[in-house]
Protein backbone atom coordinates (compact mmCIF):
# COMPACT_ATOMS: atom_id res chain seq x y z
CA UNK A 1 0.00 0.00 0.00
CA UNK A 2 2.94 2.46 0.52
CA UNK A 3 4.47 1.15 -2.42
CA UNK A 4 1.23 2.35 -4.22
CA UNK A 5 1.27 5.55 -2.43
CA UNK A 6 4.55 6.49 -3.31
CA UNK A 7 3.83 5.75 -6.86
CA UNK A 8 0.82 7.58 -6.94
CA UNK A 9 2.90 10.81 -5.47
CA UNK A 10 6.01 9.99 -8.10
CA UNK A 11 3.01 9.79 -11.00
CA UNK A 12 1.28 12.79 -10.08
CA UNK A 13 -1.31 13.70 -12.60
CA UNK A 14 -1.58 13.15 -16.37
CA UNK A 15 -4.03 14.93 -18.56
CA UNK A 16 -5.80 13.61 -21.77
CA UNK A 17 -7.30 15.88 -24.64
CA UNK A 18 -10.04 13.96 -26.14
CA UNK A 19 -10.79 15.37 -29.53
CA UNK A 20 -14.40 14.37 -31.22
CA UNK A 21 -13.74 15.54 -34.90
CA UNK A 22 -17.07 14.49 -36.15
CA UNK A 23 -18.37 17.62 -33.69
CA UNK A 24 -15.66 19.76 -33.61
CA UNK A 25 -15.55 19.69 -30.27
CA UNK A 26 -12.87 18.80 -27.31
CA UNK A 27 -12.25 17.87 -23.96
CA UNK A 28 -9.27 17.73 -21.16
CA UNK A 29 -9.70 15.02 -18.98
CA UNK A 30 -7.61 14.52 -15.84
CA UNK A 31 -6.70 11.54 -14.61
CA UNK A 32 -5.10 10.90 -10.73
CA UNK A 33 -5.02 6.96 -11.01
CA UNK A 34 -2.23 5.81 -13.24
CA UNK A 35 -4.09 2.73 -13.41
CA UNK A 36 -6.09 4.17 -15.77
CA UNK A 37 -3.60 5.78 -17.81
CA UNK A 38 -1.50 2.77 -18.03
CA UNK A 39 -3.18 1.39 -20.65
CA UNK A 40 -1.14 4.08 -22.88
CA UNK A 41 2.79 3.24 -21.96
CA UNK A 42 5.10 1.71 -24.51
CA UNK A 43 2.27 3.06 -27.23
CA UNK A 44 3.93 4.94 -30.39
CA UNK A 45 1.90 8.07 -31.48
CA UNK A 46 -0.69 7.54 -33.95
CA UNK A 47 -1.45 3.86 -32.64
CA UNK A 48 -4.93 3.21 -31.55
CA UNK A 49 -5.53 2.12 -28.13
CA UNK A 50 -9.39 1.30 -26.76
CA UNK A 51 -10.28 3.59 -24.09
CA UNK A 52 -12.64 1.71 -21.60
CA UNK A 53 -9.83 1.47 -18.81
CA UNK A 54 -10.43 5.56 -18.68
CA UNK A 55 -13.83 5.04 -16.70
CA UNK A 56 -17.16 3.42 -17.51
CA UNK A 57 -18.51 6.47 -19.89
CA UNK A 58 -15.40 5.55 -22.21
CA UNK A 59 -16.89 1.98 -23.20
CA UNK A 60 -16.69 1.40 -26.42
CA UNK A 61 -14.82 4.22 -27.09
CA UNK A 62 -10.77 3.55 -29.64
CA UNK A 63 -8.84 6.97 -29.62
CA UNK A 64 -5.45 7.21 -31.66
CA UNK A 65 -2.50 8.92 -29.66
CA UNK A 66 -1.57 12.01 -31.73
CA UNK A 67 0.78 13.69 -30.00
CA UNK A 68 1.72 15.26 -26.05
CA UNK A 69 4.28 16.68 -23.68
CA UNK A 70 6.23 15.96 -21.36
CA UNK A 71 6.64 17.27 -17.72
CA UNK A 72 9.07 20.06 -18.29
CA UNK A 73 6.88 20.55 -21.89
CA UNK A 74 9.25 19.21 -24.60
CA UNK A 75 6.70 18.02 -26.84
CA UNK A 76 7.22 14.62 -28.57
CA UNK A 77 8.05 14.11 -32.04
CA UNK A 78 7.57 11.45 -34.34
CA UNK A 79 9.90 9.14 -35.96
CA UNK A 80 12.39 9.40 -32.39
CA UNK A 81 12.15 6.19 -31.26
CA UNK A 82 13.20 6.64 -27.56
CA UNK A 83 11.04 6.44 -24.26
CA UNK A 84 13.17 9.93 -23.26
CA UNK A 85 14.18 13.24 -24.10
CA UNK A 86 16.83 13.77 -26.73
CA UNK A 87 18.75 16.67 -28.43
CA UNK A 88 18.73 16.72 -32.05
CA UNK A 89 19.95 19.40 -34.54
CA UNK A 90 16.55 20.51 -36.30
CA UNK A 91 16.11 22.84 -39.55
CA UNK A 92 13.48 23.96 -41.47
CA UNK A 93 12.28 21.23 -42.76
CA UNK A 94 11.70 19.24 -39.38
CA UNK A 95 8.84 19.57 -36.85
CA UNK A 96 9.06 21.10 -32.96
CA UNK A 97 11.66 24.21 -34.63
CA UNK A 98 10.74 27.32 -36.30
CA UNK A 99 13.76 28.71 -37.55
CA UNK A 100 14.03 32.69 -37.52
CA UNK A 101 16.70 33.09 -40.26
CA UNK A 102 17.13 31.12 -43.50
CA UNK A 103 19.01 28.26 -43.06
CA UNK A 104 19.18 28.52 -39.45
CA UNK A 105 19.66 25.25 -37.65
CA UNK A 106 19.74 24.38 -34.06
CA UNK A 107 19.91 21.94 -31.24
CA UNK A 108 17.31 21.29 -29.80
CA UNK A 109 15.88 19.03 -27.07
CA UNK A 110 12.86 16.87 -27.92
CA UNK A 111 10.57 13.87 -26.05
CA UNK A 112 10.44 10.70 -27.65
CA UNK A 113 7.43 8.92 -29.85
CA UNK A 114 7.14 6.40 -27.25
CA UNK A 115 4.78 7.19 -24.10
CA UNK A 116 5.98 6.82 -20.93
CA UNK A 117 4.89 8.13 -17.06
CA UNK A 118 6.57 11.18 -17.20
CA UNK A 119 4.30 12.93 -19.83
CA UNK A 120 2.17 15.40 -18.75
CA UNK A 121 -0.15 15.46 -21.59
CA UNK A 122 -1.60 13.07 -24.14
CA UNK A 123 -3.42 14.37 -27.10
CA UNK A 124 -5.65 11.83 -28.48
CA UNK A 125 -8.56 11.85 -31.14
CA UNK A 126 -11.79 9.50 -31.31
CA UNK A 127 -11.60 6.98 -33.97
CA UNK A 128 -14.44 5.05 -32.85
CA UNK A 129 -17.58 5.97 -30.55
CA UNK A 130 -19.17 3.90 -28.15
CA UNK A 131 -22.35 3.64 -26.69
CA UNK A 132 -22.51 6.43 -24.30
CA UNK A 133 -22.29 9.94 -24.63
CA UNK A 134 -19.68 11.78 -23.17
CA UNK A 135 -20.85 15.21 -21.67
CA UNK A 136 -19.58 18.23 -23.38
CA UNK A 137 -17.76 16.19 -26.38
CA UNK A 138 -20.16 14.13 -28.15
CA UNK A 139 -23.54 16.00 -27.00
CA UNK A 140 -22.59 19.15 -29.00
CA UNK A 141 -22.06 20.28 -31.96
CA UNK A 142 -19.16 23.32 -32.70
CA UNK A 143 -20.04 24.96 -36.42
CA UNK A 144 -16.77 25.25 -38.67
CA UNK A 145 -15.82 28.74 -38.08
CA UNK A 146 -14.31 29.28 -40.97
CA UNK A 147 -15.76 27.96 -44.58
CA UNK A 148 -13.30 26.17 -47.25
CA UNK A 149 -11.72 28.93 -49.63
CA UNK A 150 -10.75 27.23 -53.20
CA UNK A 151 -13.68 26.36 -55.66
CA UNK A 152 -12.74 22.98 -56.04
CA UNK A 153 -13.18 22.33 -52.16
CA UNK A 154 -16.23 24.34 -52.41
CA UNK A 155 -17.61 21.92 -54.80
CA UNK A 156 -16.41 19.04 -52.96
CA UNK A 157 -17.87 19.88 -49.50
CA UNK A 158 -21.44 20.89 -51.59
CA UNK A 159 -21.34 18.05 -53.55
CA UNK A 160 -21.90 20.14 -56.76
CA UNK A 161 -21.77 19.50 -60.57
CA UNK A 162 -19.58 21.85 -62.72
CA UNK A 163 -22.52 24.10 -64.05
CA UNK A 164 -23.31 25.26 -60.58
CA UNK A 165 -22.49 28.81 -59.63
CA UNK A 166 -19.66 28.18 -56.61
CA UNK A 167 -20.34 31.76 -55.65
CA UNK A 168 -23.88 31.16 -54.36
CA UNK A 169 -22.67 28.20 -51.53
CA UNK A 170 -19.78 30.52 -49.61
CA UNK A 171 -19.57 29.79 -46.00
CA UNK A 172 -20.39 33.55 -44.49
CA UNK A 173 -19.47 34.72 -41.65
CA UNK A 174 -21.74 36.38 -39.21
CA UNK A 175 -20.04 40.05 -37.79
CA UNK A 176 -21.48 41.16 -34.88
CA UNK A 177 -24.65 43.46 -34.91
CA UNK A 178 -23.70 46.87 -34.17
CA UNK A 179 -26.66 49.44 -32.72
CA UNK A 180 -28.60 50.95 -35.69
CA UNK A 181 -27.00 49.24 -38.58
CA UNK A 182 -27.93 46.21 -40.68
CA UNK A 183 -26.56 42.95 -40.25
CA UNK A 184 -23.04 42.23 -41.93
CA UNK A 185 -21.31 38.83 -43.26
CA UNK A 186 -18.21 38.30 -44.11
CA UNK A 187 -17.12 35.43 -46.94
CA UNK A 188 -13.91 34.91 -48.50
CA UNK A 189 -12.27 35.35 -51.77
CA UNK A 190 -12.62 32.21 -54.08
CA UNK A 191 -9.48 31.15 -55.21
CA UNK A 192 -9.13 29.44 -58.63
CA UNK A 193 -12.85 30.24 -59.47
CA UNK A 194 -13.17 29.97 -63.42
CA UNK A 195 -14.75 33.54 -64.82
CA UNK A 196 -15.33 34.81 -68.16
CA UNK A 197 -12.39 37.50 -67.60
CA UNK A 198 -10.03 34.75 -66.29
CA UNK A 199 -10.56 32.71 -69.68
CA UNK A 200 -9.97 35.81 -71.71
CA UNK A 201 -6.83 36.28 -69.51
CA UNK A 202 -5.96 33.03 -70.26
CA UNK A 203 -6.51 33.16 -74.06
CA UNK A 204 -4.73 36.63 -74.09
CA UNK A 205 -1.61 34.74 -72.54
CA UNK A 206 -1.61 32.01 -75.07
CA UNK A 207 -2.28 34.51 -78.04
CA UNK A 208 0.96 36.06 -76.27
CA UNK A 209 2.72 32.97 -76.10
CA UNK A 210 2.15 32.13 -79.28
CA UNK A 211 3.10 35.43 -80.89
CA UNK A 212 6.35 35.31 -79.21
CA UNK A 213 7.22 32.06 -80.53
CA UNK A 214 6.06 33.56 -83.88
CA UNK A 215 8.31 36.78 -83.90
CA UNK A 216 11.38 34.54 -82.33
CA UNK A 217 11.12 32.31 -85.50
CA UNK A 218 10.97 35.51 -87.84
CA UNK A 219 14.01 36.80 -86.03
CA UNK A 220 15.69 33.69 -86.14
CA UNK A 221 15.31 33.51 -90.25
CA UNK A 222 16.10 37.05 -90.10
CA UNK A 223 19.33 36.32 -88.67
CA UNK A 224 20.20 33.38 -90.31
CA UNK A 225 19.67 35.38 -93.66
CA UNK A 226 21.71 38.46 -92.73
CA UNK A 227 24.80 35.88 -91.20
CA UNK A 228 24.37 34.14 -94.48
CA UNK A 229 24.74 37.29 -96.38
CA UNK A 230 27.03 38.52 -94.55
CA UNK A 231 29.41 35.70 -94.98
CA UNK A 232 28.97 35.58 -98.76
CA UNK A 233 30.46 39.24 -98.50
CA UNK A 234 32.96 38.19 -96.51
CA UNK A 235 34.24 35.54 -98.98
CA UNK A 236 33.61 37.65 -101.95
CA UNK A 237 35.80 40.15 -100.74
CA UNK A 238 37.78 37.71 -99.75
CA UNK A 239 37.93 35.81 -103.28
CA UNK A 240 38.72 39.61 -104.81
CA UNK A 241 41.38 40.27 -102.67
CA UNK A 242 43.14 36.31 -103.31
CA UNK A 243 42.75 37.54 -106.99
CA UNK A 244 44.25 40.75 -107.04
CA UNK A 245 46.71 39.36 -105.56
CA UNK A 246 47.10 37.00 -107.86
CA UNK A 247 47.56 39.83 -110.59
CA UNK A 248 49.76 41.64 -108.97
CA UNK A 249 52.61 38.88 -108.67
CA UNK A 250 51.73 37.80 -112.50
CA UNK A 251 52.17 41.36 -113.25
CA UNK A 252 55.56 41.67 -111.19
CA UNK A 253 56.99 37.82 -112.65
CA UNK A 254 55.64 39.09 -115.93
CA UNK A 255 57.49 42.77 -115.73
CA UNK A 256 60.60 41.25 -114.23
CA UNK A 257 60.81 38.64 -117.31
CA UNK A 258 60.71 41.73 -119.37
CA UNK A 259 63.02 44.02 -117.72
CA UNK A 260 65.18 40.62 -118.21
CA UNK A 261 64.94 40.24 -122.04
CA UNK A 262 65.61 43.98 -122.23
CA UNK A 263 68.57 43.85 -120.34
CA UNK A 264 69.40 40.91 -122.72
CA UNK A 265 68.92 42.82 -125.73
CA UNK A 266 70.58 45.55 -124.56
CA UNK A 267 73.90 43.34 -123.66
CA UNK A 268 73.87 41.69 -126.89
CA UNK A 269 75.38 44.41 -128.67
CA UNK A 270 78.15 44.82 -125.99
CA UNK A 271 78.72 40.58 -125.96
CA UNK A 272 78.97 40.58 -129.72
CA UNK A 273 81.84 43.41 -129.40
CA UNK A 274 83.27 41.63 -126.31
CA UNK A 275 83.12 38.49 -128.24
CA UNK A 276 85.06 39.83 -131.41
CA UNK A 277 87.55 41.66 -129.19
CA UNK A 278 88.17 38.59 -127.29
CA UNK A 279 88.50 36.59 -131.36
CA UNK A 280 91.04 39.34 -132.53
CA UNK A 281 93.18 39.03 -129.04
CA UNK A 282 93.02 35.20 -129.65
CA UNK A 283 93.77 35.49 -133.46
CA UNK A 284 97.00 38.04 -132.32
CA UNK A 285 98.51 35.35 -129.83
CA UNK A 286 97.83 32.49 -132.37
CA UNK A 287 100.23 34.94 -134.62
CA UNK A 288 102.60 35.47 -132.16
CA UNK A 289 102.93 31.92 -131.42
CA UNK A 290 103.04 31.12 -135.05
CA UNK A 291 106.27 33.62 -135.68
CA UNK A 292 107.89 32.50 -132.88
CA UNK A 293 107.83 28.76 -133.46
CA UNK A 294 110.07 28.85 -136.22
CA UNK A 295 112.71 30.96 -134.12
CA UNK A 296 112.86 28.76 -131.22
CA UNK A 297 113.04 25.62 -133.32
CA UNK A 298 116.01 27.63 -135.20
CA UNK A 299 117.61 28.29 -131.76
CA UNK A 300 117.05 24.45 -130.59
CA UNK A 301 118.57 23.65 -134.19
CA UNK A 302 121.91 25.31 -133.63
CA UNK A 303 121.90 24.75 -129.98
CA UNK A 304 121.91 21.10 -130.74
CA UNK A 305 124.80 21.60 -133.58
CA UNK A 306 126.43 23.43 -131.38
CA UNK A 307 126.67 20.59 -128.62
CA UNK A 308 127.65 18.25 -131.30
CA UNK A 309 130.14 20.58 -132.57
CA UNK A 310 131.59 20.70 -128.86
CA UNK A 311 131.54 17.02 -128.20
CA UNK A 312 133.62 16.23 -131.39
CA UNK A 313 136.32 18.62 -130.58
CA UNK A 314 136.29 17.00 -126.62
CA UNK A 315 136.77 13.54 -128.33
CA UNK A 316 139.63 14.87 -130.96
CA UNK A 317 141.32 16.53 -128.57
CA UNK A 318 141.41 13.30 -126.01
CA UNK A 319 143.12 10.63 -128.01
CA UNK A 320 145.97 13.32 -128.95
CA UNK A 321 146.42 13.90 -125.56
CA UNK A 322 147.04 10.11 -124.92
CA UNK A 323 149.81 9.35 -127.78
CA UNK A 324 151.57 12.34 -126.53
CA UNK A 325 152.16 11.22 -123.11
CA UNK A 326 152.97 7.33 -124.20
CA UNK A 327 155.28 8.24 -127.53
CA UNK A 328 154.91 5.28 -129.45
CA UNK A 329 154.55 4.67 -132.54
CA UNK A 330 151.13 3.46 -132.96
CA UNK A 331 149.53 7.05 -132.66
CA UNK A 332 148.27 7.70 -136.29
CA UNK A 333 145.96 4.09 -136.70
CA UNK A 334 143.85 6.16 -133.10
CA UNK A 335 143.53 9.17 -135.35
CA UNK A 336 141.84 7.16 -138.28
CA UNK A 337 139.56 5.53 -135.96
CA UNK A 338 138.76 8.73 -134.56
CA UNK A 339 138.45 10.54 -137.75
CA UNK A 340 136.50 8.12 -139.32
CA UNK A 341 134.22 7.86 -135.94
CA UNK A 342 133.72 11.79 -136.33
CA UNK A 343 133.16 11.53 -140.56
CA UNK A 344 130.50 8.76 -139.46
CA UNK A 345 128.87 10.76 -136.61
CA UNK A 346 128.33 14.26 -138.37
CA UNK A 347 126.38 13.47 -140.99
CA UNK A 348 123.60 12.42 -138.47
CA UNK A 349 123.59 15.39 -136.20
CA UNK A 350 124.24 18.20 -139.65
CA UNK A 351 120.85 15.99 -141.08
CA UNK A 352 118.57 16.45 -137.81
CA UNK A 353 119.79 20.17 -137.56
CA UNK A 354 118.72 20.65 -141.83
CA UNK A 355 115.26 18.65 -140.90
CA UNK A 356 114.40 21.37 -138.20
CA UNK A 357 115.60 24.48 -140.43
CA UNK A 358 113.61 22.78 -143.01
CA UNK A 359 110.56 22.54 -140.88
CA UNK A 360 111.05 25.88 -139.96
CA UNK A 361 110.91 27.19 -143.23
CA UNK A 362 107.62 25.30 -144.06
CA UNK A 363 106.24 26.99 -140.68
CA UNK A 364 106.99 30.12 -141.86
CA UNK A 365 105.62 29.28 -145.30
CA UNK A 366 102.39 28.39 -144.05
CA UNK A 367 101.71 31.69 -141.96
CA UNK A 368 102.56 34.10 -144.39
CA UNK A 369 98.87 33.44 -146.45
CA UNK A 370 96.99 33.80 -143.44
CA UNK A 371 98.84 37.22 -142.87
CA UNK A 372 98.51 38.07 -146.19
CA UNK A 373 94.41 37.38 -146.88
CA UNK A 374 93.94 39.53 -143.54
């Protein structure tokens, strides 16, 4: 019984918001007994769990755990599978933050998915009713404050066909009655509502569209024709320019070949003269060499009747020498021999030196007509 006591004390108190959504209406409960509540532990949000253990006016009754907080508040947050409190780094695009700058993130501490005793609150919504009513939840009826705002939904919540004017089924609101003036509603602007000046709108944008895509094609051509033209200029002018040059260097080769044949014909005259004074130079050596042939053969001539000359005197002279040293009497048979050795000898030398006189003479005979016809 202590045991129990001390429990109850540790427990405290846990409240449950019962939410009828078929009313529009809910309810805190408070519950004292965690008997009663127990029936929710080690349940993951948006289980279902059957609510009789609450009390005997819950019979019947299957709620689905949608949320709740713990005892210092952290609320709990699905998807963190822990029977605790945790600190996770949250951003935009998670629940339990609201970031104040863009791209903020921060750390921040968050309960579990899993309930436990130490939440404070349970939120929980009726899935199925039971056979009682429950006093202040089921027994009333809370109108929708505010109507749906978008035609479709409109439609949907009316249950109307497409020719029905959306307009005419607006959820108003009442404003309150003021003294002396009439009574004023409020309803909302229908979004996405289909209206004569909405088509035209739209059939002004796609005439827009359209023309756009028109004029981009005619600019396109446009472009494509003046880029075509102007590249034809460009290799016209181009094609003149290759030509011209062309010409020019076939009028320079051509005007260089000419300056070259005049320059020829002018040196002719000048060659031919060259050429002739170079013939008579040529023909005056040939003469020259012609007149002194015969004077050098002459000279060779007497040179070489000379040296005979001298060598038959040297071998006279030798043998008389001889016999006058000895004194004997065999001294004139030497002189014969010698004699007749010189008789024998001089014919052949006098002969060679009358051959070259005599070709010296037919030299000389055959240059005087050449002298004489120039």
């Amino acid at each position: 019984l202590s045991f129990c006591i001390a429990a109850s004390l540790l427990f405290g108190t846990m409240k449950i918001n019962i939410a009828n959504p078929a009313t529009g209406a809910q309810k805190l409960y408070d519950f004292d007994d965690e008997r009663k509540v127990r029936v929710f532990f080690d349940k993951r949000m948006a289980s279902e769990v059957e609510l009789d253990s609450l009390g005997e006016e819950f019979k019947g009754y299957v709620g689905r755990i949608t949320g709740g907080n713990d005892k210092q508040g952290f609320p709990m947050m699905q998807g963190v599978l822990v029977n605790g409190r945790v600190r996770l780094l949250l951003d935009e695009r998670h629940k339990c933050y609201r970031p104040r700058r863009k791209g903020e993130r921060r750390r921040k501490s968050v309960r579990g998915c899993i309930v436990g005793p130490d939440m404070s609150v349970i939120s929980v919504v009726i899935v199925k009713k039971g056979d009682a009513e429950l006093p202040g939840l089921t027994d009333r009826e809370l109108p929708q404050r505010l109507g749906p705002k978008r035609a479709s939904k409109i439609r949907k919540l009316f249950n109307l066909e497409k020719e029905d004017d959306v307009r005419k089924y607006v959820v108003r609101r009442v404003l309150p009655k003021k003294e002396g003036k009439k009574q004023r509603t409020k309803a909302p602007k229908i979004q996405r509502l289909v209206t004569p000046r909405v088509l035209q709108h739209k059939r002004r944008l796609r005439a827009l569209k359209i023309r756009h895509a028109q004029k981009t094609r005619e600019d396109q051509a446009a472009y494509a024709k003046l880029l075509a033209q102007r590249r034809q200029e460009a290799k016209s002018k181009r094609s003149a320019l290759i030509s011209a040059k062309r010409s020019e260097r076939a009028s320079t080769k051509s005007g260089k070949e000419s300056n070259k044949a005049d320059a020829a014909d002018a040196a002719a005259p000048a060659k031919k003269a060259d050429a002739g004074k170079k013939a008579a130079a040529a023909g005056k050596n040939k003469k020259a060499d012609a007149a002194a042939k015969p004077a050098k053969t002459a000279a060779t001539g007497k040179k070489t009747v000379a040296a005979a000359k001298k060598a038959e005197t040297a071998k006279a002279t030798k043998p008389a020498s001889k016999i006058g040293k000895t004194g004997g009497s065999s001294s004139p048979a030497p002189k014969k021999k010698a004699d007749a050795a010189g008789s024998e000898k001089k014919p052949a030398k006098v002969v060679a030196g009358k051959k070259a006189d005599a070709a010296g003479k037919k030299k000389k005979v055959t240059v005087k007509p050449a002298a004489t016809k120039k």
